[in-house]
C-alpha atoms as a PDB file:
ATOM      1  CA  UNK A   1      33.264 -36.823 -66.363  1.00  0.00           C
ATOM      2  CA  UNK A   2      29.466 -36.394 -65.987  1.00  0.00           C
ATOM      3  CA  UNK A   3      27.023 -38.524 -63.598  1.00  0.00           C
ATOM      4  CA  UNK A   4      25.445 -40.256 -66.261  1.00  0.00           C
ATOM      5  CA  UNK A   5      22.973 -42.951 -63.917  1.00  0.00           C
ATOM      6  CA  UNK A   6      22.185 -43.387 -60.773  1.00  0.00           C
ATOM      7  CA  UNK A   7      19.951 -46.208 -58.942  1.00  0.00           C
ATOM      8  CA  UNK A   8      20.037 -48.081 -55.740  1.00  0.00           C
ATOM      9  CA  UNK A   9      22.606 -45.809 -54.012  1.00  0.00           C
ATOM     10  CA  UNK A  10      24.667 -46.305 -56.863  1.00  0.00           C
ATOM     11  CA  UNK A  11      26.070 -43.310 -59.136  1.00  0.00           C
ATOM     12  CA  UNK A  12      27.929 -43.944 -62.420  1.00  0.00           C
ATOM     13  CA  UNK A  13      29.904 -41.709 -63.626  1.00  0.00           C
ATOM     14  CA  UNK A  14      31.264 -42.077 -67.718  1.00  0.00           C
ATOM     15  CA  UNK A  15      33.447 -40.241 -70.238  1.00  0.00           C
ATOM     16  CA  UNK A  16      36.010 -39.932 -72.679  1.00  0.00           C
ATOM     17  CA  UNK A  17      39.956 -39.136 -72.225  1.00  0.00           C
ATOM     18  CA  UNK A  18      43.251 -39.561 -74.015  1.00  0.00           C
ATOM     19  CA  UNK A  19      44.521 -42.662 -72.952  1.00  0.00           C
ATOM     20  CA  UNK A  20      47.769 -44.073 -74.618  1.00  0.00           C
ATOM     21  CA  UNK A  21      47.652 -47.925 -75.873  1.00  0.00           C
ATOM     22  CA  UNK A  22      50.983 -48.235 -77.147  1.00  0.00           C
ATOM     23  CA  UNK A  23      53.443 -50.496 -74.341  1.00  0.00           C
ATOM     24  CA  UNK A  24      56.318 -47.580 -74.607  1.00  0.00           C
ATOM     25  CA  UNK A  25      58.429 -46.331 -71.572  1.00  0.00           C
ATOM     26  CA  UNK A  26      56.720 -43.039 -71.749  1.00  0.00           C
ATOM     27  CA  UNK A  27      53.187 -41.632 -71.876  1.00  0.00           C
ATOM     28  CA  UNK A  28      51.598 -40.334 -75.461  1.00  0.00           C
ATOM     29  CA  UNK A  29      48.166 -40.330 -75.835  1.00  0.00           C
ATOM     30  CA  UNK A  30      47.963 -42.325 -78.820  1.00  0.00           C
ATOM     31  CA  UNK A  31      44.341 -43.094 -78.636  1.00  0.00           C
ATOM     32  CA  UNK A  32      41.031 -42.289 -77.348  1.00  0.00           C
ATOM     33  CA  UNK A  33      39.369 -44.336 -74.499  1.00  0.00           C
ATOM     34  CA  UNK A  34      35.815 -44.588 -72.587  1.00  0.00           C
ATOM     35  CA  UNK A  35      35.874 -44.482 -69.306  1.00  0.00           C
ATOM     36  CA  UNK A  36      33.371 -45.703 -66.375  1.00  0.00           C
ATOM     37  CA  UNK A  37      33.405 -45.589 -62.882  1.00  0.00           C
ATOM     38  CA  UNK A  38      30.269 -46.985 -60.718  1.00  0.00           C
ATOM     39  CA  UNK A  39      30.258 -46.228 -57.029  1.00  0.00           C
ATOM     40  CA  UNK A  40      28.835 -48.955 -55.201  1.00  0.00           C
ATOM     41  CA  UNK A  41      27.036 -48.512 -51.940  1.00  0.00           C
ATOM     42  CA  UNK A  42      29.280 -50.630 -49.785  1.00  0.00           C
ATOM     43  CA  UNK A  43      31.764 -48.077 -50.789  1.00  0.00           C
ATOM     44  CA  UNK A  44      33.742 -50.451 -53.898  1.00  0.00           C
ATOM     45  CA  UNK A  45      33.608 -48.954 -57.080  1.00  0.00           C
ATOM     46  CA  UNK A  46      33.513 -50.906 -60.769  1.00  0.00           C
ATOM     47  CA  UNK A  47      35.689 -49.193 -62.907  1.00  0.00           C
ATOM     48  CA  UNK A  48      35.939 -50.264 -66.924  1.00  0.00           C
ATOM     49  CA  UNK A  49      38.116 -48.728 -69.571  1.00  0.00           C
ATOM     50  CA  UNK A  50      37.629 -49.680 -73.534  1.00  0.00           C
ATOM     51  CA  UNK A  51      39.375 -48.029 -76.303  1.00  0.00           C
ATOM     52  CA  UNK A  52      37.441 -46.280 -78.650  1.00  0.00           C
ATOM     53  CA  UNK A  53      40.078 -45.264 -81.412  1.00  0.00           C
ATOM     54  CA  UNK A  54      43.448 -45.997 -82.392  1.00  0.00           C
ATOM     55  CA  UNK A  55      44.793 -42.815 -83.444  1.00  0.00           C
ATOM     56  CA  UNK A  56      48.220 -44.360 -84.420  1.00  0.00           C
ATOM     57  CA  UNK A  57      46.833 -46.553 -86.718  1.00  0.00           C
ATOM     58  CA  UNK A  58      43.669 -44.076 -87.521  1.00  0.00           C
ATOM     59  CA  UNK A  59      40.746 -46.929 -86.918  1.00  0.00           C
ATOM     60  CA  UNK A  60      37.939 -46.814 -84.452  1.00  0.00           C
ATOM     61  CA  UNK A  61      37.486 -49.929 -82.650  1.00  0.00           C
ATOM     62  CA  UNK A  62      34.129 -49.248 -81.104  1.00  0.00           C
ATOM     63  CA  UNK A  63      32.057 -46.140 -80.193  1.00  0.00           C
ATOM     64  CA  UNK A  64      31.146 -44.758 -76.944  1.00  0.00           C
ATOM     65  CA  UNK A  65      27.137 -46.277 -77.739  1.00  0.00           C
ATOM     66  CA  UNK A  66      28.629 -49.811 -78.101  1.00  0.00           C
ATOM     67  CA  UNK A  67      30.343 -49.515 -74.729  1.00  0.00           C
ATOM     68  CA  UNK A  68      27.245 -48.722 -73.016  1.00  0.00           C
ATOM     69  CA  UNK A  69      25.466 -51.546 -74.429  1.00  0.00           C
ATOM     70  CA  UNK A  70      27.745 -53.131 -72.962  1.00  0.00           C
ATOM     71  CA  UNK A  71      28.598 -52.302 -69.730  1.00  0.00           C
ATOM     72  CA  UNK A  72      25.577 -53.873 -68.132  1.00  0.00           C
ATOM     73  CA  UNK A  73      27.328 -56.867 -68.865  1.00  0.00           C
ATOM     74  CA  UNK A  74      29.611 -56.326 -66.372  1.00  0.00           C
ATOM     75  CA  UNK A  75      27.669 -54.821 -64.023  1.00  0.00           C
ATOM     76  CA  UNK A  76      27.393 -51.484 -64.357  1.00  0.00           C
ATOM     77  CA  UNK A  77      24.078 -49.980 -64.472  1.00  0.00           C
ATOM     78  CA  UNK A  78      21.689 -49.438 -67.639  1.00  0.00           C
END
């Protein structure tokens, strides 16, 4: 991950990883997910995951520029 923002005392840090969607016993990264994590200054964090592509079923849900439109929406910086 990469500090992407920071304001306020507040860093964010944002990136991409293998994440698995599927509700299996075991672990396969079966898709591809965006990850955030926003340190606050009272030392709590926001954290936010969305999932960006399906590989199993080869679709892309959203992309990584329609999470951060979003995230502000939830908090997270802009």
């Amino acid at each position: 991950m990469r500090p992407l923002l920071a304001a306020a005392g507040r860093s964010q840090f944002d990136g991409e990883r293998d994440c698995d969607n599927s509700e299996g016993a075991l672990y396969r990264a079966t898709a591809t997910c965006f990850v955030s994590i926003q340190l606050l200054s009272d030392k709590g964090a926001l954290f936010a995951e969305f999932v960006l592509v399906d590989h199993v079923k080869k679709r892309e849900l959203m992309t990584a520029e329609q999470v951060l439109r979003l995230l502000p929406k939830f908090g997270f910086l802009k």
